[in-house]
Every structure is written in C-alpha cells, then in structure tokens.
Protein backbone atom coordinates (compact mmCIF):
# COMPACT_ATOMS: atom_id res chain seq x y z
CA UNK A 1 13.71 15.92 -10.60
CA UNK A 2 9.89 15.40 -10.20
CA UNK A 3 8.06 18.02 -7.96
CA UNK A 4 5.71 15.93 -5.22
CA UNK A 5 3.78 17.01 -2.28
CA UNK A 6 1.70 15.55 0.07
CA UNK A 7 -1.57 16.19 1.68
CA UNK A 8 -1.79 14.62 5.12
CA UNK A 9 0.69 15.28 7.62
CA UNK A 10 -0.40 12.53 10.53
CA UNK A 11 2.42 9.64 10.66
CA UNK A 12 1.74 8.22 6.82
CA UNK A 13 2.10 11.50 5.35
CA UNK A 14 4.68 12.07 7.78
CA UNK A 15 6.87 9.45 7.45
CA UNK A 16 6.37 9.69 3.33
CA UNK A 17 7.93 13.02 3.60
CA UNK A 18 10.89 11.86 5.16
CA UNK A 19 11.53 8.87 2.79
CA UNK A 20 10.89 11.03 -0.33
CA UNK A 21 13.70 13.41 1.40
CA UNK A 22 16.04 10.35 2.37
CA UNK A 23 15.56 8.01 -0.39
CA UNK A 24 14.57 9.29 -3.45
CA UNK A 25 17.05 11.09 -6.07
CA UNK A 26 14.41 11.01 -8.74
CA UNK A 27 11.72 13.15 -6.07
CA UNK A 28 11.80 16.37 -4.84
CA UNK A 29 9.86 17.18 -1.73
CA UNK A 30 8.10 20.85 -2.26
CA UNK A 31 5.27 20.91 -0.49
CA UNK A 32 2.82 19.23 2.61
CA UNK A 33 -0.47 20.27 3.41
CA UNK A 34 -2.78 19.18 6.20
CA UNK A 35 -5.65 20.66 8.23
CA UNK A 36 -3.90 20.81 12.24
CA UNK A 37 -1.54 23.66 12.11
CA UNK A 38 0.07 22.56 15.27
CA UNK A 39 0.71 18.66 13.76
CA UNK A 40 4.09 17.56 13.79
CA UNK A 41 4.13 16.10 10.20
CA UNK A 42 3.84 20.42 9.84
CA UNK A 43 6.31 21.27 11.70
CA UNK A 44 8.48 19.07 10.42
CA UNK A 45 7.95 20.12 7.10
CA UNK A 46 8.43 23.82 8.03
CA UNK A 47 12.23 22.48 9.93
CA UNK A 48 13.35 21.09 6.38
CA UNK A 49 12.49 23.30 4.63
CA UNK A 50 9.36 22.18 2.59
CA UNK A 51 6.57 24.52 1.97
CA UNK A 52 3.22 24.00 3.88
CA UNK A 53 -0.28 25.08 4.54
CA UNK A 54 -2.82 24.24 7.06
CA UNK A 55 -5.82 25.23 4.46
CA UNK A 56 -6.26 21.03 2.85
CA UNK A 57 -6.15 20.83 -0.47
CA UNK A 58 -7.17 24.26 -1.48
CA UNK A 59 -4.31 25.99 0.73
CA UNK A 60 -1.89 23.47 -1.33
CA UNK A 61 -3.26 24.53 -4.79
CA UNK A 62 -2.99 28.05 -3.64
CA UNK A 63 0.76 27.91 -2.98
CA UNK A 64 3.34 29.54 -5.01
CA UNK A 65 5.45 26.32 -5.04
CA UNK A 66 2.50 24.43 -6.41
CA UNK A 67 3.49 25.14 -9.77
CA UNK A 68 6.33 22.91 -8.92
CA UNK A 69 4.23 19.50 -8.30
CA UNK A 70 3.87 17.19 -10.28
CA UNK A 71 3.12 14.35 -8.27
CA UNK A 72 0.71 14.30 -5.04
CA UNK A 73 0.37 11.87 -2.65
CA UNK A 74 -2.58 12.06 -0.48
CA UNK A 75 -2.44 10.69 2.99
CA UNK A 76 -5.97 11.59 4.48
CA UNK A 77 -8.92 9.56 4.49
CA UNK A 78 -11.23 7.93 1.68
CA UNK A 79 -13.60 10.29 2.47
CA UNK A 80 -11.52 13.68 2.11
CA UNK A 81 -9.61 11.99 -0.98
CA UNK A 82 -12.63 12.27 -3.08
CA UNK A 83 -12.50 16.03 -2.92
CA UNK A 84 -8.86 16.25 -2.92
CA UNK A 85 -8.55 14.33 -6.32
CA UNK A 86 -11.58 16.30 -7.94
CA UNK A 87 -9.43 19.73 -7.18
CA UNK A 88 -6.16 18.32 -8.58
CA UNK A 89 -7.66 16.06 -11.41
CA UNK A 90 -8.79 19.88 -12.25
CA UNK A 91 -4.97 21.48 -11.81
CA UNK A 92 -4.13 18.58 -13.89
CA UNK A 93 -1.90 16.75 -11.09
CA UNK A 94 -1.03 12.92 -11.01
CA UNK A 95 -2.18 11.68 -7.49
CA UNK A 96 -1.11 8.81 -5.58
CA UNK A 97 -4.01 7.66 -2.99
CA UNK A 98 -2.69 6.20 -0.24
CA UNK A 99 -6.51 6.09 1.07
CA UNK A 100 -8.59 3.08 0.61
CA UNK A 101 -10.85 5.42 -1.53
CA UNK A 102 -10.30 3.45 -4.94
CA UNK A 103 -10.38 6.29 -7.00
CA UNK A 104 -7.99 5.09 -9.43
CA UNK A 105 -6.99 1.12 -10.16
CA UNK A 106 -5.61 -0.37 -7.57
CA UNK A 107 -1.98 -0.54 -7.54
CA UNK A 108 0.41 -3.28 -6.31
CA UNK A 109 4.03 -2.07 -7.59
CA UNK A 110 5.66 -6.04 -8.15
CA UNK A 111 2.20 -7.28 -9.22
CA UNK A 112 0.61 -5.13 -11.43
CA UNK A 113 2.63 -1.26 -11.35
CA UNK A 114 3.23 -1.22 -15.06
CA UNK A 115 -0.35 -1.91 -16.54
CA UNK A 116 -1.01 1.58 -14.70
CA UNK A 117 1.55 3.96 -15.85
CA UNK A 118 -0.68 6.05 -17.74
CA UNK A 119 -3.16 6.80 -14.83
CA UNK A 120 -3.94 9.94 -13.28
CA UNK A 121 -4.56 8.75 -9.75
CA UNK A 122 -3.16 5.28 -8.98
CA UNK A 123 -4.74 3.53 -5.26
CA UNK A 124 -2.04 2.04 -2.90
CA UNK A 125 -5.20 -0.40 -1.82
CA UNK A 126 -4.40 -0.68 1.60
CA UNK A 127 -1.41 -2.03 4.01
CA UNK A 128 -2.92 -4.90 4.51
CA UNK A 129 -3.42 -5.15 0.64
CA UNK A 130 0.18 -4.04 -0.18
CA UNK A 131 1.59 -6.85 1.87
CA UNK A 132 -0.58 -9.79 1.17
CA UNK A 133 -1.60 -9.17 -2.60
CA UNK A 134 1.76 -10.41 -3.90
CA UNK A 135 1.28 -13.50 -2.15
CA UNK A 136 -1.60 -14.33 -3.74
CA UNK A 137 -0.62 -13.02 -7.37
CA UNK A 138 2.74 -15.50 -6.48
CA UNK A 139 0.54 -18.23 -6.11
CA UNK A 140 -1.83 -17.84 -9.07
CA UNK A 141 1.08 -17.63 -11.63
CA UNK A 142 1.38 -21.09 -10.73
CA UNK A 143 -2.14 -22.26 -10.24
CA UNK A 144 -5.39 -21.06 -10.20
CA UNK A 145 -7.41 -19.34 -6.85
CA UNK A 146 -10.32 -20.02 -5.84
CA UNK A 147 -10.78 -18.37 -3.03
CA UNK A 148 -7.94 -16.05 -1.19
CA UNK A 149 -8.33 -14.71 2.49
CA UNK A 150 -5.80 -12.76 4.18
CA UNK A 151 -5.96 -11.38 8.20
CA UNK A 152 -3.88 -8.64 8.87
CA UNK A 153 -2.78 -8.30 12.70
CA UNK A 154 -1.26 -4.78 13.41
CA UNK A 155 -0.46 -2.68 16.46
CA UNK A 156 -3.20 -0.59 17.96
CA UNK A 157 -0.91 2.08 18.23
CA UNK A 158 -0.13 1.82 14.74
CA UNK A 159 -3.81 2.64 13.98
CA UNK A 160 -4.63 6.23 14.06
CA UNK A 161 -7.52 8.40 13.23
CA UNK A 162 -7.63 7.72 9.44
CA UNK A 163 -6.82 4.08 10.00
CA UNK A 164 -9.95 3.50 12.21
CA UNK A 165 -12.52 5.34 10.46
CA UNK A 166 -11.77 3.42 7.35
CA UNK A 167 -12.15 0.09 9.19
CA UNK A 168 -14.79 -0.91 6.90
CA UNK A 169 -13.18 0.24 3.47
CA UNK A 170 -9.85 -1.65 4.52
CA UNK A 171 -11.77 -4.62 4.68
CA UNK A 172 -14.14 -4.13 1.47
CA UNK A 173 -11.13 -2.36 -0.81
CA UNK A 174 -8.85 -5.26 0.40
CA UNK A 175 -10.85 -8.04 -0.65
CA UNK A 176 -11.33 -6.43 -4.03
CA UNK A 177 -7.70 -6.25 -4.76
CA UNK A 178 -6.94 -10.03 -3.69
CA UNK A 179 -9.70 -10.53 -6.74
CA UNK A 180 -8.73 -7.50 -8.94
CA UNK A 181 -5.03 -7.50 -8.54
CA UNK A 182 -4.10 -11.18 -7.27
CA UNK A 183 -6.36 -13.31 -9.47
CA UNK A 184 -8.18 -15.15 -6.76
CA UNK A 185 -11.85 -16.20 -8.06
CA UNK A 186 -13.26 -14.64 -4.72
CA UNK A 187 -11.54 -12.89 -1.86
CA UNK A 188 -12.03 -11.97 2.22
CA UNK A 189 -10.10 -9.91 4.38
CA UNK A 190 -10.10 -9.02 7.75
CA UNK A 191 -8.46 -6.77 10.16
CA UNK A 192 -6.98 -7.50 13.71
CA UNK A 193 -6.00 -4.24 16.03
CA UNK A 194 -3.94 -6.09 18.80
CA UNK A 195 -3.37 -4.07 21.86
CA UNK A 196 -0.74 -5.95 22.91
CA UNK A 197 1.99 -3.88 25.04
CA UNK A 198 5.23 -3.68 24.15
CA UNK A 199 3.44 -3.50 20.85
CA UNK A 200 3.61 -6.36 18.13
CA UNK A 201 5.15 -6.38 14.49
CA UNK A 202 2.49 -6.06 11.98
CA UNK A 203 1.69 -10.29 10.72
CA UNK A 204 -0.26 -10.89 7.90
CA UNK A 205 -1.20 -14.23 7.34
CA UNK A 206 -2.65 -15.95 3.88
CA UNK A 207 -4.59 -18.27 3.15
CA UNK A 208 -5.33 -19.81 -1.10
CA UNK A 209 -7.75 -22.52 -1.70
CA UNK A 210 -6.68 -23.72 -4.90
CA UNK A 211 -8.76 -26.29 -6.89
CA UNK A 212 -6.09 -28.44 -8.54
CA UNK A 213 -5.20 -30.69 -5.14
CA UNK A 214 -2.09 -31.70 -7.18
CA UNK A 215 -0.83 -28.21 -8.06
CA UNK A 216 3.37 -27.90 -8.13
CA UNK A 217 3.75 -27.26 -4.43
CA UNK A 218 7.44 -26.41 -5.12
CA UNK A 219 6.94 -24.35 -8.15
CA UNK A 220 4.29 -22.85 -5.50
CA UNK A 221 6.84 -22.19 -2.99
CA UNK A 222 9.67 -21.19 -5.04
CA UNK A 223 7.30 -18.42 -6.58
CA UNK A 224 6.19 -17.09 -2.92
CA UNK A 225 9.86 -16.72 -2.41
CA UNK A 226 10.55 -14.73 -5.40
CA UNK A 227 7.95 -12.61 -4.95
CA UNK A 228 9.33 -12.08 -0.93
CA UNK A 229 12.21 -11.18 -2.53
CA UNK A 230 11.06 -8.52 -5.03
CA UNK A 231 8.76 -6.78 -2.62
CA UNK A 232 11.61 -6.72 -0.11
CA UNK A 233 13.57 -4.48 -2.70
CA UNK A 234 11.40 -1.76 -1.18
CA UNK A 235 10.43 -2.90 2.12
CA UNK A 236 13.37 -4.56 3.67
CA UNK A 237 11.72 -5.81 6.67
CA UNK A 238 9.40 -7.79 4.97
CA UNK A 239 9.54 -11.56 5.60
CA UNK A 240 8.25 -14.81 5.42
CA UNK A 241 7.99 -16.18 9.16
CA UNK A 242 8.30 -19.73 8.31
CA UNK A 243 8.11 -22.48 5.61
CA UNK A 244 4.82 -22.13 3.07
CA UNK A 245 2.59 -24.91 4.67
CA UNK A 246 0.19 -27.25 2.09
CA UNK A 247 -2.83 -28.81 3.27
CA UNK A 248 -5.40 -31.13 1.38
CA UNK A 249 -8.77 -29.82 1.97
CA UNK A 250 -12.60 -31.10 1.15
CA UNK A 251 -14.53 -28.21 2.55
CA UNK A 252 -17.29 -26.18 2.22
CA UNK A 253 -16.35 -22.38 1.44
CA UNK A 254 -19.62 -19.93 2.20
CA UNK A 255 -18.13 -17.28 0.05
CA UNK A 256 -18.24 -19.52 -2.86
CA UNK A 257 -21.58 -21.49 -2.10
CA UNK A 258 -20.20 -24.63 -2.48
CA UNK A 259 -17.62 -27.40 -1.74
CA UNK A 260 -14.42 -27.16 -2.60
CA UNK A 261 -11.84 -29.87 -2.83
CA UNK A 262 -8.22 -28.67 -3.50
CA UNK A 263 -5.09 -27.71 -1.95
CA UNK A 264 -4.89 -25.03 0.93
CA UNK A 265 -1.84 -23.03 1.08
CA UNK A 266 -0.76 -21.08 3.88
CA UNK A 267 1.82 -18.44 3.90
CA UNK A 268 2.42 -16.24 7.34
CA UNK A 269 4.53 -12.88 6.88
CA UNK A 270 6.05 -10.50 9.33
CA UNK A 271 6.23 -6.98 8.27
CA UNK A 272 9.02 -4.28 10.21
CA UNK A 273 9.08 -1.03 9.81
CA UNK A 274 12.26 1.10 8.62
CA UNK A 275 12.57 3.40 11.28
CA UNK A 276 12.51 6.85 8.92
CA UNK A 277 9.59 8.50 11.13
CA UNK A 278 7.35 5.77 12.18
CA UNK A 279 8.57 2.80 15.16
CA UNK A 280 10.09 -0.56 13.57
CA UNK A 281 6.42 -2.01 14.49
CA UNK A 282 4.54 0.08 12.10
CA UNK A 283 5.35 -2.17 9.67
CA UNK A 284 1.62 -1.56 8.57
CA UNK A 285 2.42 2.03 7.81
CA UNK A 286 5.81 1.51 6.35
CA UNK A 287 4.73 -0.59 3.45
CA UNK A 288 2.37 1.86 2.59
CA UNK A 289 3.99 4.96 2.35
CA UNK A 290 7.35 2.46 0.38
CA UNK A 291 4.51 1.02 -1.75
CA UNK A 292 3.72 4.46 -2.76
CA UNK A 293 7.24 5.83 -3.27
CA UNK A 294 8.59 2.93 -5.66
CA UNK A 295 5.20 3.96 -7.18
CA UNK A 296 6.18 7.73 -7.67
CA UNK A 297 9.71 7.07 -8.75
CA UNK A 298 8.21 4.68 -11.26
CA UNK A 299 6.49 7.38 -12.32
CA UNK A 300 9.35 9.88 -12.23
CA UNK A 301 11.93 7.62 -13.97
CA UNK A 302 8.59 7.88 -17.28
CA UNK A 303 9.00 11.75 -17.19
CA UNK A 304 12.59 12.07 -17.03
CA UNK A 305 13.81 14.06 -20.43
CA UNK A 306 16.79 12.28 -22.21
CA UNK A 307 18.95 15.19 -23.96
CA UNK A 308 19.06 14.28 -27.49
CA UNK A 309 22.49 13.56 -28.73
C-alpha cells in the first residue's frame, strides 16, 4: 500500500483523512500534521491511530513514520503550500495541493488526470473548479468555447478560514483552469457565500458561449451527461439539476472585446456531500478532498510492484 499523510487538519484535511481510512485499499493513512494542537482533525487522528504533530510541515518531516509517505496531501492555504512543497519537493515527496496555490498543473481527474502522472505536485484547482471544469471540457469535445463562466454558490458555513482568505485565488486559479484544463478560449469565475439558514447544497451553474450557433446540441447534451456520469464515480452526489438549456445569442462579451454570435449553453449542477466528516451540504468540500483521493489512488495503482512470474 502507498504511505500518505496530510498537512491540514481543519474539515478538508479532516474529512480526507477519513475517506483515505474508509475508502481507499490502495492508501494507507500514516500521518496528519497541522499547526492547532487542540483541532479536532488532531484529535481525530490521534483516536485512529495515525501519527501527528502540531509543528506544520517541519514537525511532519521530522516524524519517524515519515519515512513511510509517499504521498502528501496538503490541506492549508496557497500561501503556507508554497513552503510546504519547497520542504517536501526537498524529501523527495509527491504532493497533492488541495490549495488554490498552482504549484503544479492543474488537475481535473476525468478531464485531464493522466497527462499528469509523472508530476511531483499535482493542483486540485479549486471546488468550484473540480465541479464545473468537466462541464466545460464535455462541451468542447463537441464544439469549440469561446468563452466559459461558471458561479459557484456554496454554504457560508462551508467556508472556513482557508476558504475565505483565498477568495481571490479561487476566483483567479478557477478561471485559469476553465481555459487551461476545459479548452474555453477565455474564462470567468465567481464565487457566491450564501448565508442562507438551514444551509444550502453547494450549486454551480455554467455557462459556454460557443461560436458555431448550429453546434450538435444533442451530441452537446449527451456528452454533459457522460461526463455527469464519470465524475459521479467519485462523487456520488453530484448532479445535473435539470435539462442542459440552449440559447441563440448575438451579444457583446467584455472579456473577449467583441461580439459574439453563437450558441449559449447552460448547464446548472447540484453538488451533496458524502457524509464521511463534513455535513451532506459541503458538497464544496467533498469534491475536493474525492477529487484528490481518485487522484492519489491513481497515483498508487502507477507504483504498485507486480511480482514477476
């Protein structure tokens, strides 16, 4: 089995833990550092059985059980993940960012996972990125994007610490990925805490501006629904909320500079949460933490040694 640990121990790091020890056959949870010795995600940690250290980074490196990781997953902020991967690009660790620090390439595990394999620090993007990406990458295999813009509406108290002070890389890292990973010609995202109480299911909704006004709406649809499918694999509660909607459209797009006439399509998702450490509405969280775990056993299933015959 592949060593992991994870630095963080808030609710993403948290909640990683527990899937890597629920889930995963391929992963073996040694080790969780963070910087609050009274957290929970530590305490936790301690109750299982996993190794910890309230020291960051450098108490992790410092642990016994470190020469048992092979894999690290870091769960902080973009910030504090610049540090963290210089000190284990140095211990010559594998690290999975699931900051919007874009380290490493972004990484969208049904989109793009396998160009990446050989990377030493792979970026989850964001949540926001992780759940709308695909969509657009769905609808570019069929036609080209001009322009891609995706909101993502999540609880506010799905939002912690890390979450808020990264506001403005969400956005910025986000946008980049709908170019960089889904093949839109130009991309916008923005980011919606709703307050709402009892809280509300994490929505993403999509929007592709596609030149070709006559583009295959079906082939369109029926490729949206595939890729639904595939990412729901590893995030069952993800979900399209209704039909994919197709408007004609002559309109002027800023973030281009110019007018565009085409075909808008619209696709609106609900994302739930699996219930492992985080509430059923942290869907937000949830796809993060699952993006990065298919991720890691991706990796682990590469580094598994066949017995010769």
């Amino acid at each position: 089995m592949t060593g992991v640990a994870v630095i963080g121990s808030g609710n993403i790091g948290t909640d990683l833990m527990i899937k890597v020890l629920r889930l995963s056959d391929s992963l073996r949870m040694v080790a969780m550092a963070g910087i609050d010795p009274a957290s929970d995600g530590l305490a936790r940690a301690r109750r299982l059985g996993v190794a910890t250290t309230a020291q960051g980074v450098e108490g992790l490196v410092a642990l016994p059980e470190f020469a048992d990781v092979d894999l690290v997953f870091d769960a902080t902020s973009a910030g504090a993940h610049r540090h963290n991967d210089a000190v284990l690009r140095a211990h010559g660790r594998t690290v999975i960012d699931l900051t919007p620090a874009a380290v490493g390439p972004y990484v969208v595990p049904p989109v793009n996972l396998e160009e990446h394999l050989g990377e030493t620090n792979l970026n989850m993007v964001t949540c926001g990125g992780q759940a709308t990406v695909p969509i657009v990458a769905a609808v570019r295999r069929v036609t080209p994007v001009a322009y891609g813009e995706i909101v993502a509406s999540i609880a506010s108290r799905s939002a912690g610490p890390g979450t808020r002070a990264n506001i403005d890389e969400f956005t910025e890292t986000t946008a980049r990925a709908i170019e960089v990973v889904g093949g839109a010609d130009r991309g916008k995202a923005i980011i919606v805490l709703n307050p709402a109480d009892p809280p509300l299911l994490m929505r993403d909704t999509i929007y592709c501006l596609c030149p070709d006004p006559d583009a295959d709406r079906d082939a369109i649809a029926a490729s949206v629904g595939d890729m639904v499918a595939t990412v729901q694999e590893y995030v069952p509660g993800y979900r399209l909320k209704q039909d994919v909607q197709f408007d004609r459209v002559d309109t002027y797009v800023p973030s281009l500079g110019r007018q565009l006439t085409g075909l808008q399509v619209s696709v609106f998702l609900e994302v739930s949460g699996a219930g492992h450490y985080l509430p059923a509405y942290a869907g937000n969280l949830d796809i993060m933490t699952s993006a990065a775990l298919r991720t890691a056993q991706r990796l682990a299933a590469l580094r598994k040694v066949v017995p010769a015959p």
